[in-house]
C-alpha atoms as a PDB file:
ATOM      1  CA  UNK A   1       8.235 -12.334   9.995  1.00  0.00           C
ATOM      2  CA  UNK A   2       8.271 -16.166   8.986  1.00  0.00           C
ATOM      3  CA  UNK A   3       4.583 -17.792   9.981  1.00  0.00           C
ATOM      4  CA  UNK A   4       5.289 -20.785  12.801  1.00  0.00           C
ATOM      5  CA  UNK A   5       1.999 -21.990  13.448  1.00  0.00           C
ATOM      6  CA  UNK A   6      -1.709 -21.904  12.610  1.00  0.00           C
ATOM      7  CA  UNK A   7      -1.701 -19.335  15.257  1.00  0.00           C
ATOM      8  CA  UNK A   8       0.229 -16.951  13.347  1.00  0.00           C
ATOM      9  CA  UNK A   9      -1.530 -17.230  10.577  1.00  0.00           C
ATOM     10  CA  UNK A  10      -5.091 -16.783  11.917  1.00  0.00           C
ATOM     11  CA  UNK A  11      -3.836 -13.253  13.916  1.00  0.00           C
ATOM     12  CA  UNK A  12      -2.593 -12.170  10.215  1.00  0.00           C
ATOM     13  CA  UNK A  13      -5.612 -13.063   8.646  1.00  0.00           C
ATOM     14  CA  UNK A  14      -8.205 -10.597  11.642  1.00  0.00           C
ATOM     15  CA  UNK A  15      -6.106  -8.083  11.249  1.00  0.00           C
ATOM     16  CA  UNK A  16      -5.386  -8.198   7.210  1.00  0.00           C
ATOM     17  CA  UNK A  17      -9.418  -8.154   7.186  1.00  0.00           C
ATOM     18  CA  UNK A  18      -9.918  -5.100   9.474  1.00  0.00           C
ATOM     19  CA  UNK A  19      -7.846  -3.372   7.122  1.00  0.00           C
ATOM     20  CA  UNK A  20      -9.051  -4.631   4.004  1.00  0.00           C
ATOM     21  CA  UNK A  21     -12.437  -3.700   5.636  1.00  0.00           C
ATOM     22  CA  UNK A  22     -11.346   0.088   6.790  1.00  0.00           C
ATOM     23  CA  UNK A  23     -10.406   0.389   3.256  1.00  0.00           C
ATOM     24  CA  UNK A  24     -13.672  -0.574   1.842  1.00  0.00           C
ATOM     25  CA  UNK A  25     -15.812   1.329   4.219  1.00  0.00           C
ATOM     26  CA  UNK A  26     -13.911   4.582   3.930  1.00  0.00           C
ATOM     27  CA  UNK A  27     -13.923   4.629  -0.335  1.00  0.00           C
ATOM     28  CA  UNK A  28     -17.593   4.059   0.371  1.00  0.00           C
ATOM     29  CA  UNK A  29     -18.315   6.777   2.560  1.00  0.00           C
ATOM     30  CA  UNK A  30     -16.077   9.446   1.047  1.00  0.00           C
ATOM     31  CA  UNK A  31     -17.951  12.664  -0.875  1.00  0.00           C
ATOM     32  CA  UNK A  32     -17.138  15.833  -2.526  1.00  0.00           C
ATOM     33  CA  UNK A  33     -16.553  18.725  -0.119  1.00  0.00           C
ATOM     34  CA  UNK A  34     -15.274  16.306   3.074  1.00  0.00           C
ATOM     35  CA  UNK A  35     -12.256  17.050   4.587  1.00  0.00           C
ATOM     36  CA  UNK A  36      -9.131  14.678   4.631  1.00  0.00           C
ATOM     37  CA  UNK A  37      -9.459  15.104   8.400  1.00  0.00           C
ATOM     38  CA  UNK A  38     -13.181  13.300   8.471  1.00  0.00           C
ATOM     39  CA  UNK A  39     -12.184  10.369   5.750  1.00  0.00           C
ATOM     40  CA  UNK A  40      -9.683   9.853   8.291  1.00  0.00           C
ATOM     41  CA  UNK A  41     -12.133   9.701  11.598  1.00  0.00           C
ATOM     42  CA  UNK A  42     -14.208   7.046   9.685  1.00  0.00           C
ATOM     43  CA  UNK A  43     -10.945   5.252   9.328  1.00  0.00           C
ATOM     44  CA  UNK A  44     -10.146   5.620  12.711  1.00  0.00           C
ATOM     45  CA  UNK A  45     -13.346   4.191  14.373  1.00  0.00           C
ATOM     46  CA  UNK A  46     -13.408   1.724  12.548  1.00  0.00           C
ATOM     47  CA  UNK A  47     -10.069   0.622  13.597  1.00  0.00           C
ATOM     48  CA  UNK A  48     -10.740   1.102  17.047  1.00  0.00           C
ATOM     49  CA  UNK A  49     -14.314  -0.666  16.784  1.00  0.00           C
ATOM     50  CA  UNK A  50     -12.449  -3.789  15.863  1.00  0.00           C
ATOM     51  CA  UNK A  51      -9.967  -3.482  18.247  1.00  0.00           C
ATOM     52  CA  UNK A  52      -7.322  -2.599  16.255  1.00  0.00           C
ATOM     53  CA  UNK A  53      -5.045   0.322  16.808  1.00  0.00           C
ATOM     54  CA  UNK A  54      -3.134   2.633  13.754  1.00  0.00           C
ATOM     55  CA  UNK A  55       0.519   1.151  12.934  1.00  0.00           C
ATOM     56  CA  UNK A  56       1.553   4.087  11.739  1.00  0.00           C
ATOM     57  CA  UNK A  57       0.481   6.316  14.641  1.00  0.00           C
ATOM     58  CA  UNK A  58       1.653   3.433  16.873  1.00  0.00           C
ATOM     59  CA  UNK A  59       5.380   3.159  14.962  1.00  0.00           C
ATOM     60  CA  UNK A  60       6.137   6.377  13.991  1.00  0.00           C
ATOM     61  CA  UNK A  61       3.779   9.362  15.708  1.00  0.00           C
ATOM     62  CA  UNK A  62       2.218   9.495  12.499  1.00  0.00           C
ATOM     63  CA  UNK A  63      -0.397  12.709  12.814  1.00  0.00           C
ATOM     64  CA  UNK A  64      -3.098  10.725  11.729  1.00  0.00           C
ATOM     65  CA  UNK A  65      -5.385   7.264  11.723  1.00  0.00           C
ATOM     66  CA  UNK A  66      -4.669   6.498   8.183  1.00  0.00           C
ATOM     67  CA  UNK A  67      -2.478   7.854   4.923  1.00  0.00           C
ATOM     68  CA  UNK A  68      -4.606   9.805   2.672  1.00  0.00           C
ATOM     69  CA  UNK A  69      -3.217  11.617  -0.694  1.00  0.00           C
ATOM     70  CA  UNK A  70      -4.495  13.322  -3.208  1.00  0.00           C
ATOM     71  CA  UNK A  71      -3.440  13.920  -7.102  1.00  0.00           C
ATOM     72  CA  UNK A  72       0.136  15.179  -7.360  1.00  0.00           C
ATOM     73  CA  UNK A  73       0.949  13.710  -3.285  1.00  0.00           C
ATOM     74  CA  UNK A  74       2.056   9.974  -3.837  1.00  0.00           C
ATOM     75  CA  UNK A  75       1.718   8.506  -0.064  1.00  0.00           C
ATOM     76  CA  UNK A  76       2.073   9.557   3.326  1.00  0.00           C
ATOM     77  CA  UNK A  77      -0.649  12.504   3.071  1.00  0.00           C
ATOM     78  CA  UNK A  78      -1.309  13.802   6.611  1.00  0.00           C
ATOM     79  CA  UNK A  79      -5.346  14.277   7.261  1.00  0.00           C
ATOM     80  CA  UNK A  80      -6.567  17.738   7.383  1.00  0.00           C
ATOM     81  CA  UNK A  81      -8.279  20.634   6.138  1.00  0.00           C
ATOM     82  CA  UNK A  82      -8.176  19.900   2.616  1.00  0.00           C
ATOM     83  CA  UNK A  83     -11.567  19.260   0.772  1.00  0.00           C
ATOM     84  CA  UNK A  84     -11.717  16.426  -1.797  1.00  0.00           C
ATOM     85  CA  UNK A  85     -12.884  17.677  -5.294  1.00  0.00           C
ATOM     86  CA  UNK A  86     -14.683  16.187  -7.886  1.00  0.00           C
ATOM     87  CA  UNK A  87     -12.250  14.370 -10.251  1.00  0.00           C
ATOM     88  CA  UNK A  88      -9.771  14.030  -7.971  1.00  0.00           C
ATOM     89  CA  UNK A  89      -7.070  10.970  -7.231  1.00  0.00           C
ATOM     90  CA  UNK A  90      -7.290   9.722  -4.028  1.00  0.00           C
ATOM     91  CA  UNK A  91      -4.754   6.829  -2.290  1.00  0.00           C
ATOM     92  CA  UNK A  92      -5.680   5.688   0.765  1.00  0.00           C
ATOM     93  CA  UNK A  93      -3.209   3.548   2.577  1.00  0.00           C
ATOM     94  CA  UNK A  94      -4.331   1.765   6.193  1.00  0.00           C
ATOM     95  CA  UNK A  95      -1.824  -0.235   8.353  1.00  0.00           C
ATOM     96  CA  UNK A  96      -2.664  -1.455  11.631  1.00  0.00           C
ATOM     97  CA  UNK A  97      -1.754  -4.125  14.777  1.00  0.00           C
ATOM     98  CA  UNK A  98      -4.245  -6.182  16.816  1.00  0.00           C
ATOM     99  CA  UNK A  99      -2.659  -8.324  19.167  1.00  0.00           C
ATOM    100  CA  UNK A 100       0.480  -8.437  18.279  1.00  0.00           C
ATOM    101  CA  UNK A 101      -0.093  -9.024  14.684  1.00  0.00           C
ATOM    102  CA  UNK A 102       0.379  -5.749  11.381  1.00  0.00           C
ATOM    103  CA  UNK A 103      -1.219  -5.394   8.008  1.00  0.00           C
ATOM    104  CA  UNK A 104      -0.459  -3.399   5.918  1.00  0.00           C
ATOM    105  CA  UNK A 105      -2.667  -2.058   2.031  1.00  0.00           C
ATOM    106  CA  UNK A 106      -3.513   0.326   0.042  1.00  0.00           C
ATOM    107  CA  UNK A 107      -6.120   1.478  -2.727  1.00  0.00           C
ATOM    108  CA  UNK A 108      -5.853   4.148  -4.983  1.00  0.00           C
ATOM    109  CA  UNK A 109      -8.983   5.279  -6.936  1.00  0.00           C
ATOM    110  CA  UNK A 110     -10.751   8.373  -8.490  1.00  0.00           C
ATOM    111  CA  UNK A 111     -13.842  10.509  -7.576  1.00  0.00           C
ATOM    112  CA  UNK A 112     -16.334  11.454 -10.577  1.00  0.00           C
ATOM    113  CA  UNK A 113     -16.054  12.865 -12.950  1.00  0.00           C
ATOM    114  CA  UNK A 114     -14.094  10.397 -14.029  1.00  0.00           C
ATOM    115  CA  UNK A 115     -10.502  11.228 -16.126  1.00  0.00           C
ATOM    116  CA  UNK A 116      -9.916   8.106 -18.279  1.00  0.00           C
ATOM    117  CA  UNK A 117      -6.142   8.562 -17.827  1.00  0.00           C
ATOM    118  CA  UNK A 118      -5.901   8.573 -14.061  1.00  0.00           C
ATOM    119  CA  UNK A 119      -8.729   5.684 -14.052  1.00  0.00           C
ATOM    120  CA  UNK A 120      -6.369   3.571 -16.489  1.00  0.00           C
ATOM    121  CA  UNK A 121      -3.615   4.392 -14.129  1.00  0.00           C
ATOM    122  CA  UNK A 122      -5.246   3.044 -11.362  1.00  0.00           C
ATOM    123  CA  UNK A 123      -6.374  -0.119 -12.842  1.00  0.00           C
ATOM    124  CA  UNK A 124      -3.245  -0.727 -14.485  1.00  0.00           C
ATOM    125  CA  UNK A 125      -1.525  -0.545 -11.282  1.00  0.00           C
ATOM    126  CA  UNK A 126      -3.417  -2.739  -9.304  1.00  0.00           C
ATOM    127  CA  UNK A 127      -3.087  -5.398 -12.392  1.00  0.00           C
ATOM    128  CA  UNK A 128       0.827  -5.275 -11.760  1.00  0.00           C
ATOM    129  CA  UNK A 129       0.537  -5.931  -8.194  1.00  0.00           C
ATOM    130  CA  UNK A 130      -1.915  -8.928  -8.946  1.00  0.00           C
ATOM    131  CA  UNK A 131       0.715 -10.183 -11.731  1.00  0.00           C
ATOM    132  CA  UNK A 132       3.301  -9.803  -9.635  1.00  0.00           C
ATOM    133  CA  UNK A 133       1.679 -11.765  -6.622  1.00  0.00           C
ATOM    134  CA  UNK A 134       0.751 -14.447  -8.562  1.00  0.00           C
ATOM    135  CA  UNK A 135       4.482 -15.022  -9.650  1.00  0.00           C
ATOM    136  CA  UNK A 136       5.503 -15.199  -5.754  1.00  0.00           C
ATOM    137  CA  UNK A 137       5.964 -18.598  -4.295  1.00  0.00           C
ATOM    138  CA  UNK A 138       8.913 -20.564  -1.949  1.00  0.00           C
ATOM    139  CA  UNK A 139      12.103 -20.108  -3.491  1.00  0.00           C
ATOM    140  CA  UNK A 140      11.483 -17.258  -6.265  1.00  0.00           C
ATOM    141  CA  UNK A 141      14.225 -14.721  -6.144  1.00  0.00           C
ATOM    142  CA  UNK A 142      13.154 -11.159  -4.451  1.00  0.00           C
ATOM    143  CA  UNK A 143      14.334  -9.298  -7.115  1.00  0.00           C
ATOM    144  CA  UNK A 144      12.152 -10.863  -8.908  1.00  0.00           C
ATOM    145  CA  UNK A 145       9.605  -8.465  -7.627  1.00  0.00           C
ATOM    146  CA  UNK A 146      11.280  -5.459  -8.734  1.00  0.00           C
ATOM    147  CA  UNK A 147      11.957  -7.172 -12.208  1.00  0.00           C
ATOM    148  CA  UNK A 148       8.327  -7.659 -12.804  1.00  0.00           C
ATOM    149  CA  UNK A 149       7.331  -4.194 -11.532  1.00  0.00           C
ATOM    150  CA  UNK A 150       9.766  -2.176 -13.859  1.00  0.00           C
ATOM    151  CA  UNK A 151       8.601  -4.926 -17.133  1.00  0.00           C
ATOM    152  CA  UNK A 152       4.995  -3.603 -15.933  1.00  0.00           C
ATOM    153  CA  UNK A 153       5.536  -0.186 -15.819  1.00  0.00           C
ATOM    154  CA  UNK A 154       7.236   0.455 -18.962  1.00  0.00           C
ATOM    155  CA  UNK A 155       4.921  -2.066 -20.746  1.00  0.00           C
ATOM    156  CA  UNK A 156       1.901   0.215 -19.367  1.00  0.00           C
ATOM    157  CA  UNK A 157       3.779   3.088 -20.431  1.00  0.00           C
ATOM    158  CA  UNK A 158       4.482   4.032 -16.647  1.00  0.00           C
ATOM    159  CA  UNK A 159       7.494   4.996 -14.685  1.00  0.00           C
ATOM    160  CA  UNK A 160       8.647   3.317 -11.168  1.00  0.00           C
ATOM    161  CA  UNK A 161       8.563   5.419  -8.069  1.00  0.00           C
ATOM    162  CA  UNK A 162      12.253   4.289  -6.897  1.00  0.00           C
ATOM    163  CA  UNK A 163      12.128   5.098  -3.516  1.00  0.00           C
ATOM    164  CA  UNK A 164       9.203   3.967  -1.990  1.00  0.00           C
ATOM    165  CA  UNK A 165       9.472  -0.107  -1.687  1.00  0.00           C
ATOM    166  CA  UNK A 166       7.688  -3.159  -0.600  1.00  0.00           C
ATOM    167  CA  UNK A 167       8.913  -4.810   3.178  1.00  0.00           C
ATOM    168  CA  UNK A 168       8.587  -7.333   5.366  1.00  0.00           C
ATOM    169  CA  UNK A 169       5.525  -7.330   7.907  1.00  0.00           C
ATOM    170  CA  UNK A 170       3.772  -9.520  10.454  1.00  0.00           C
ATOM    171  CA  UNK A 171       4.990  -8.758  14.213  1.00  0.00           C
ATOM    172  CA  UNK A 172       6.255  -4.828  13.591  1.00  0.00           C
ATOM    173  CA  UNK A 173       5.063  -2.443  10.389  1.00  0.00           C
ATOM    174  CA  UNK A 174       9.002  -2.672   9.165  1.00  0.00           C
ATOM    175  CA  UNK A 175      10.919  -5.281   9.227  1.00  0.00           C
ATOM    176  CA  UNK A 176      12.836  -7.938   6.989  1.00  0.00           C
ATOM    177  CA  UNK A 177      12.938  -8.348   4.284  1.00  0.00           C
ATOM    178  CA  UNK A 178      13.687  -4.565   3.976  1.00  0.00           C
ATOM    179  CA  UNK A 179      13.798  -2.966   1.343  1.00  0.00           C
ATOM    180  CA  UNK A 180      11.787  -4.879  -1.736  1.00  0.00           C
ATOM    181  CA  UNK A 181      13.262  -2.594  -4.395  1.00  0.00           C
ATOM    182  CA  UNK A 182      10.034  -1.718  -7.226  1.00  0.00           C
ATOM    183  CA  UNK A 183      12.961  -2.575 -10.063  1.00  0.00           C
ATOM    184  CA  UNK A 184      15.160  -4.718 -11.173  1.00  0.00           C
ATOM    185  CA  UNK A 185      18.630  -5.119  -8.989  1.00  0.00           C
ATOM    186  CA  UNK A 186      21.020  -8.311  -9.735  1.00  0.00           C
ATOM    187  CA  UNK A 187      22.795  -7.787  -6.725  1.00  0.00           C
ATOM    188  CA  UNK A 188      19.800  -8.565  -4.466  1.00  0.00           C
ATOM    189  CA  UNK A 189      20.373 -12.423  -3.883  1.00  0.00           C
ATOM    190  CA  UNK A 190      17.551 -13.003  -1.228  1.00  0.00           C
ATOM    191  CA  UNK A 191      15.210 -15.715  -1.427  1.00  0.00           C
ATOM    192  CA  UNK A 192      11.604 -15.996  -0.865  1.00  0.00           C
ATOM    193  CA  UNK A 193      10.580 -18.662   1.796  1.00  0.00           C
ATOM    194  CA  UNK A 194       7.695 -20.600   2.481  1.00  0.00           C
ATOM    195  CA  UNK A 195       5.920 -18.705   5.339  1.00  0.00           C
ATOM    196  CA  UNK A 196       7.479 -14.861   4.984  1.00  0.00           C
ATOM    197  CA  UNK A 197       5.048 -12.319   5.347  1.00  0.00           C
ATOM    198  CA  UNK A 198       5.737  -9.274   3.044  1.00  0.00           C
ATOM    199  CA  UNK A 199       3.954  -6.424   1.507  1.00  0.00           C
ATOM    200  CA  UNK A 200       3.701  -5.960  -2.630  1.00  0.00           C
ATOM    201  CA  UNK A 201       3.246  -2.402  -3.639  1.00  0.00           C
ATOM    202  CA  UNK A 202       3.897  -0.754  -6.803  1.00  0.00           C
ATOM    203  CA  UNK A 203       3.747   2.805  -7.237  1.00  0.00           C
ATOM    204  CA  UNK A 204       3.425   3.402 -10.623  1.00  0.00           C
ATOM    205  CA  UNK A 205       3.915   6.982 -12.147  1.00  0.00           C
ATOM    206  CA  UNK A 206       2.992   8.753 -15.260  1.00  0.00           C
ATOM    207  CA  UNK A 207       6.037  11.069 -14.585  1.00  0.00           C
ATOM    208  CA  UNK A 208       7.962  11.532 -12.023  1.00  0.00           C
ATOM    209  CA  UNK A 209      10.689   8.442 -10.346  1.00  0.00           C
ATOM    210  CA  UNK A 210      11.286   9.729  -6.880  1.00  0.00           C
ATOM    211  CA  UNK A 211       8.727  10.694  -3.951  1.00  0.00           C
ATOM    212  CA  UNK A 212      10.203  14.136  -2.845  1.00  0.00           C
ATOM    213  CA  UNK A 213       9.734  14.874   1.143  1.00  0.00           C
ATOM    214  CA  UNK A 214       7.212  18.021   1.646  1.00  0.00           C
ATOM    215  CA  UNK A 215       8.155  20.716   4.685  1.00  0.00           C
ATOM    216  CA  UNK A 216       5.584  18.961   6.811  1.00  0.00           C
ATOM    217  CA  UNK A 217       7.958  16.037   7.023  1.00  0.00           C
ATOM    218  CA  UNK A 218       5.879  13.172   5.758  1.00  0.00           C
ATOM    219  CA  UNK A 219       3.940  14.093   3.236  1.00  0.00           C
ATOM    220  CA  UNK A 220       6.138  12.383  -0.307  1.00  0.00           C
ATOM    221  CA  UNK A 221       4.465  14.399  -3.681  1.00  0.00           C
ATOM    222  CA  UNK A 222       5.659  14.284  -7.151  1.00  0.00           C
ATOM    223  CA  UNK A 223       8.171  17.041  -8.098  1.00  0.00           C
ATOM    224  CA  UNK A 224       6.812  17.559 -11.860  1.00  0.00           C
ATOM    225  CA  UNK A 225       2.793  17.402 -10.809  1.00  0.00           C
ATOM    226  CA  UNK A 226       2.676  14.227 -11.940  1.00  0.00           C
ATOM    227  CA  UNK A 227       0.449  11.520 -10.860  1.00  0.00           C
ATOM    228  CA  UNK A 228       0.723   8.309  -9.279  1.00  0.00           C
ATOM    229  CA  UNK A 229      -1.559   5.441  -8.157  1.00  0.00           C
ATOM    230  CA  UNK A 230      -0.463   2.395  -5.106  1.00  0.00           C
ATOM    231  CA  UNK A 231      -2.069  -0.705  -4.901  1.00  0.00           C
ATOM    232  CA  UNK A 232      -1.354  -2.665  -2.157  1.00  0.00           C
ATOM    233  CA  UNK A 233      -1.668  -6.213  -0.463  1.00  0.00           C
ATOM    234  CA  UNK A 234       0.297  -7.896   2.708  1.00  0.00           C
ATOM    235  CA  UNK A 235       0.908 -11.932   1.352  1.00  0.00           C
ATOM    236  CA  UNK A 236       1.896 -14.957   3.047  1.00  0.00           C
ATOM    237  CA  UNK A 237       4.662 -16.911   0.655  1.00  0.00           C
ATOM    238  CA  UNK A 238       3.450 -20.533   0.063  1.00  0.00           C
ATOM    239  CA  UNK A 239       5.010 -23.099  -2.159  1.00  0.00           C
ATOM    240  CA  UNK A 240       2.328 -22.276  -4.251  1.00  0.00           C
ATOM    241  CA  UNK A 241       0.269 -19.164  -4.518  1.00  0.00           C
ATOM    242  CA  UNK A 242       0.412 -16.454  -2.066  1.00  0.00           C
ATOM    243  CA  UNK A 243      -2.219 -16.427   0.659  1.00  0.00           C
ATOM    244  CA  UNK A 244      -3.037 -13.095   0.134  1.00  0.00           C
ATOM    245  CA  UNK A 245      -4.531 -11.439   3.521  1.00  0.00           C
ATOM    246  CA  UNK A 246      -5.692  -7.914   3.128  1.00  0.00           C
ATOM    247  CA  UNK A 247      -8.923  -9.109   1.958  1.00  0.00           C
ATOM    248  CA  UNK A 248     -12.225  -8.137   3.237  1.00  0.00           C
END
């Protein structure tokens, strides 16, 4: 969506906050030993505390409040059975609507003890997606997005998850721009505009370049057991920098 009045903006902002906010709360309360399945129901009532209501549930069925994955799955987990475990790599990934109005982020962090080459990973990938949305303003090039994403990846030592992109948000989870490619393509001649609402989310790998589809039919993992970590933020394009609004 393009912003058209203050309006707009303030509906983006409540909603990028519960999110931000679900997000916080539910790396707080997670432990060793809980199931997917209750990380999720903290999610859940939190969302529905606020008023808010699960965009992916909402959009697409989704079997679950939130996306939660662990080590080798790369987003799209389905909450369950599964017990977290010490050391593990965790994404979490909230998107929701309140009146009329989606936000979509996600955080991917590790429980203790602490492996120094999935923490880097993480880190490192929420540094790209900070880079990259301070480049963003009113007439930058889109591709410029996927340009800065590959430059970070290999610079980091990382690969790109191809097939998993950024998008347009604001009045639906999906819509245009569609399709934010995480490299560099010199066909893409799109424009950014003052006042387009759009997600920035790198997936950065230490293997594997495509999310492969598990039988459950939503769950994307890494084919070679690699790992991956997302960081992500839905912006507002300015003529200066992004108003960022998945902030708690």
């Amino acid at each position: 969506m393009t912003v058209g009045s203050q309006k707009d903006i303030d509906g983006l902002k409540e909603i990028g906050k519960i999110v931000a906010q679900t997000i916080d709360e539910m790396k707080r309360r997670v432990r060793v030993g809980m199931t997917t399945q209750e990380l999720d129901d903290i999610g859940g009532r939190l969302l529905n505390r606020h008023g808010a209501v699960s965009a992916p549930k909402k959009t697409y069925n989704f079997p679950g409040s939130t996306c939660i994955s662990i080590n080798h799955e790369i987003a799209h987990g389905i909450p369950g059975a599964k017990k977290i475990q010490a050391g593990d790599l965790i994404n979490i990934d909230v998107s929701a609507e309140r009146g009329g109005y989606y936000a979509d982020a996600g955080h991917s962090f590790t429980m203790a003890p602490f492996d120094p080459v999935l923490t880097r990973l993480c880190h490192y990938t929420h540094d790209t997606m900070m880079k990259v949305i301070s480049s963003l303003r009113h007439g930058v090039k889109l591709n410029e997005i996927g340009r800065m994403i590959q430059f970070e990846a290999e610079k980091g030592g990382y690969r790109v998850i191809k097939n998993l992109c950024s998008h347009g948000i604001g009045k639906s989870l999906h819509e245009t721009p569609q399709e934010i490619l995480p490299y560099y393509n010199k066909h893409d001649k799109r424009v950014l505009k003052e006042g387009m609402v759009i997600t920035v989310e790198p997936f950065l790998s230490t293997g594997a370049v495509f999310a492969v589809e598990q039988p459950d039919g939503w769950t994307l993992s890494a084919p070679d057991n690699s790992f991956t970590a997302q960081h992500e933020h839905t912006i507002i394009i300015t003529k200066h920098q992004p108003m960022i609004l998945t902030v708690a």
